[in-house]
Protein backbone atom coordinates (compact mmCIF):
# COMPACT_ATOMS: atom_id res chain seq x y z
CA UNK A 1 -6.52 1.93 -22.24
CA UNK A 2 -4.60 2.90 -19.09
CA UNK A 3 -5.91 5.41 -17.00
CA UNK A 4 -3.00 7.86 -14.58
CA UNK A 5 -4.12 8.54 -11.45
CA UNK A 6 -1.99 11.70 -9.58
CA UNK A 7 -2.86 12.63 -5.88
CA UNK A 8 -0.81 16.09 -5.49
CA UNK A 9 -1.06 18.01 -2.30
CA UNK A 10 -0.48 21.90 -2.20
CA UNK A 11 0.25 24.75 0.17
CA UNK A 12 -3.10 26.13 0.59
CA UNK A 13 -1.22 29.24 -0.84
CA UNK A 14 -0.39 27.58 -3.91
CA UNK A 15 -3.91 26.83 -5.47
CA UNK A 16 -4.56 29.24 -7.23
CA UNK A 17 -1.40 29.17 -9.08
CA UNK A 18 -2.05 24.90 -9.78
CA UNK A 19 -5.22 25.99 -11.10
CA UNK A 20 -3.38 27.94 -13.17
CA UNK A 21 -1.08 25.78 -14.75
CA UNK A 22 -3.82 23.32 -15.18
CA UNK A 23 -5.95 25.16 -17.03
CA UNK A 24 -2.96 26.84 -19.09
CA UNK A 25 -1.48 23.20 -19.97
CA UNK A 26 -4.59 20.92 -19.97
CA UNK A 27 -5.45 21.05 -24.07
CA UNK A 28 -1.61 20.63 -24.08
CA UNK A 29 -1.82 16.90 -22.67
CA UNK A 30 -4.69 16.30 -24.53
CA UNK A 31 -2.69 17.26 -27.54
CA UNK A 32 -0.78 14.07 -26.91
CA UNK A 33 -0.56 10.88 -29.32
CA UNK A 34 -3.12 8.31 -27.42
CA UNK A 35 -4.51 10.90 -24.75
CA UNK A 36 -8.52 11.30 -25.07
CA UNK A 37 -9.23 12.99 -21.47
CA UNK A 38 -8.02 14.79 -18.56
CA UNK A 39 -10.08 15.55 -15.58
CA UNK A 40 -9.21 17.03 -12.51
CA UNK A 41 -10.89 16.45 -9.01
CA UNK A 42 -10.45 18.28 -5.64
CA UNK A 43 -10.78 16.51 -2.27
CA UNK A 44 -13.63 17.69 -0.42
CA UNK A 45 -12.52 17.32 3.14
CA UNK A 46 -9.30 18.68 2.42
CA UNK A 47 -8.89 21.40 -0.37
CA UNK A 48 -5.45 21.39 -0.72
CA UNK A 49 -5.23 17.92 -1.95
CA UNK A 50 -6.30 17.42 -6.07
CA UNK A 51 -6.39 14.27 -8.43
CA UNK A 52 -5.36 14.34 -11.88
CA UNK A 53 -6.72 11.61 -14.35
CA UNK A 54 -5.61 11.49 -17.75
CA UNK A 55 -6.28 8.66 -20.04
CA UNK A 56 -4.23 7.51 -22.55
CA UNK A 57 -4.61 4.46 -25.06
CA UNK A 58 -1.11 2.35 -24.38
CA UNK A 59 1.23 2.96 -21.93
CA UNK A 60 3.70 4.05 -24.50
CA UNK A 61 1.84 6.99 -25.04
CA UNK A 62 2.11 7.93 -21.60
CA UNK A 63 5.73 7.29 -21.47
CA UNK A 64 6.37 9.60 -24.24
CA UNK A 65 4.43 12.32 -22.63
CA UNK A 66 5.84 12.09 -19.40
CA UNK A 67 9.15 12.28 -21.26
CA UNK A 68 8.80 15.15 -23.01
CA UNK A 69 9.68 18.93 -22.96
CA UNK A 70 6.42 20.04 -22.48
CA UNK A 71 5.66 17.36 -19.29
CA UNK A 72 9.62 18.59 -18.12
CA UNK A 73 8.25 22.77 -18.28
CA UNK A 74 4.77 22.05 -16.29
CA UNK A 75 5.93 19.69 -13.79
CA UNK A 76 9.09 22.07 -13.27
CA UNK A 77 6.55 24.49 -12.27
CA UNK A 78 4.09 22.69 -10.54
CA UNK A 79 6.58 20.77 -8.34
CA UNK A 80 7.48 23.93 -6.57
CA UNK A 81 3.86 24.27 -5.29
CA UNK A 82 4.14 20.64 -3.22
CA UNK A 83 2.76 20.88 1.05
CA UNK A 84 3.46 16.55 0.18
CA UNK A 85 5.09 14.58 -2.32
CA UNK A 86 2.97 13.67 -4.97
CA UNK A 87 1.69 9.72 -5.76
CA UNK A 88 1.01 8.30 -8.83
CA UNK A 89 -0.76 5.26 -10.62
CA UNK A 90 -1.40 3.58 -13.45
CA UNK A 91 -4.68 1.07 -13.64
CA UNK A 92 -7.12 -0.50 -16.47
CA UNK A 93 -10.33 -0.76 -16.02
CA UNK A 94 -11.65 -3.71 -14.10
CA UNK A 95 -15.49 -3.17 -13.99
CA UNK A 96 -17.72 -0.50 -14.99
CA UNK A 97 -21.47 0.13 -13.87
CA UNK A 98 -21.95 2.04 -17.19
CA UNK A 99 -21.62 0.59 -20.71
CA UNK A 100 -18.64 1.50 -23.05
C-alpha cells in the first residue's frame, strides 16, 4: 500500500472551481485498479492551500492512473487554478496508533 500525498495551492479565486473538479472526478479515481480512498484536506491557517491523499495498493496502480486520459483531462483543468506549484509524495506506512 502506497499512500500519494499532493499539497496544491490556489488563487483564493479559484476554490470554488477545485472543489469542483474534485467532487466531479473523485469516484473517478476511486474507479481505478488498486485505489480504495481519496480524501481531501484544507489547511487551516491558510485556505488556499489543500492536500489530496489517495491510496492505492502498488505503485503500478498509481502509475497507470497518473498516466491516463482521465488523470491528463482533470489535471489539465486543475493546473490552470495554481497561486504555487504543486508537490507531491509517495510514502508507506511506517507506524500507526490504530490497528489495521
Amino acid at each position: 500500500m502506497l499512500i500519494r500525498i499532493v499539497k496544491l495551492t490556489f488563487k483564493p479565486e479559484n476554490i470554488p472551481s477545485f472543489e469542483r473538479i474534485f467532487d466531479e472526478s473523485k469516484n473517478g479515481i476511486l474507479a481505478f485498479e488498486g485505489c480504495s480512498k481519496v480524501d481531501l484536506y484544507q489547511d487551516l491557517k491558510n485556505p488556499s492551500v489543500f492536500f489530496t491523499y489517495s491510496f492505492w495498493e502498488k505503485e503500478s496502480d498509481l502509475e497507470n492512473y497518473r498516466t491516463s486520459d482521465f488523470f491528463r483531462t482533470v489535471w489539465g483543468h486543475t493546473k490552470t487554478l495554481f497561486a504555487d506549484k504543486p508537490e507531491a509524495w509517495s510514502v508507506a506506512k511506517v507506524n500507526s496508533s490504530t490497528p489495521e
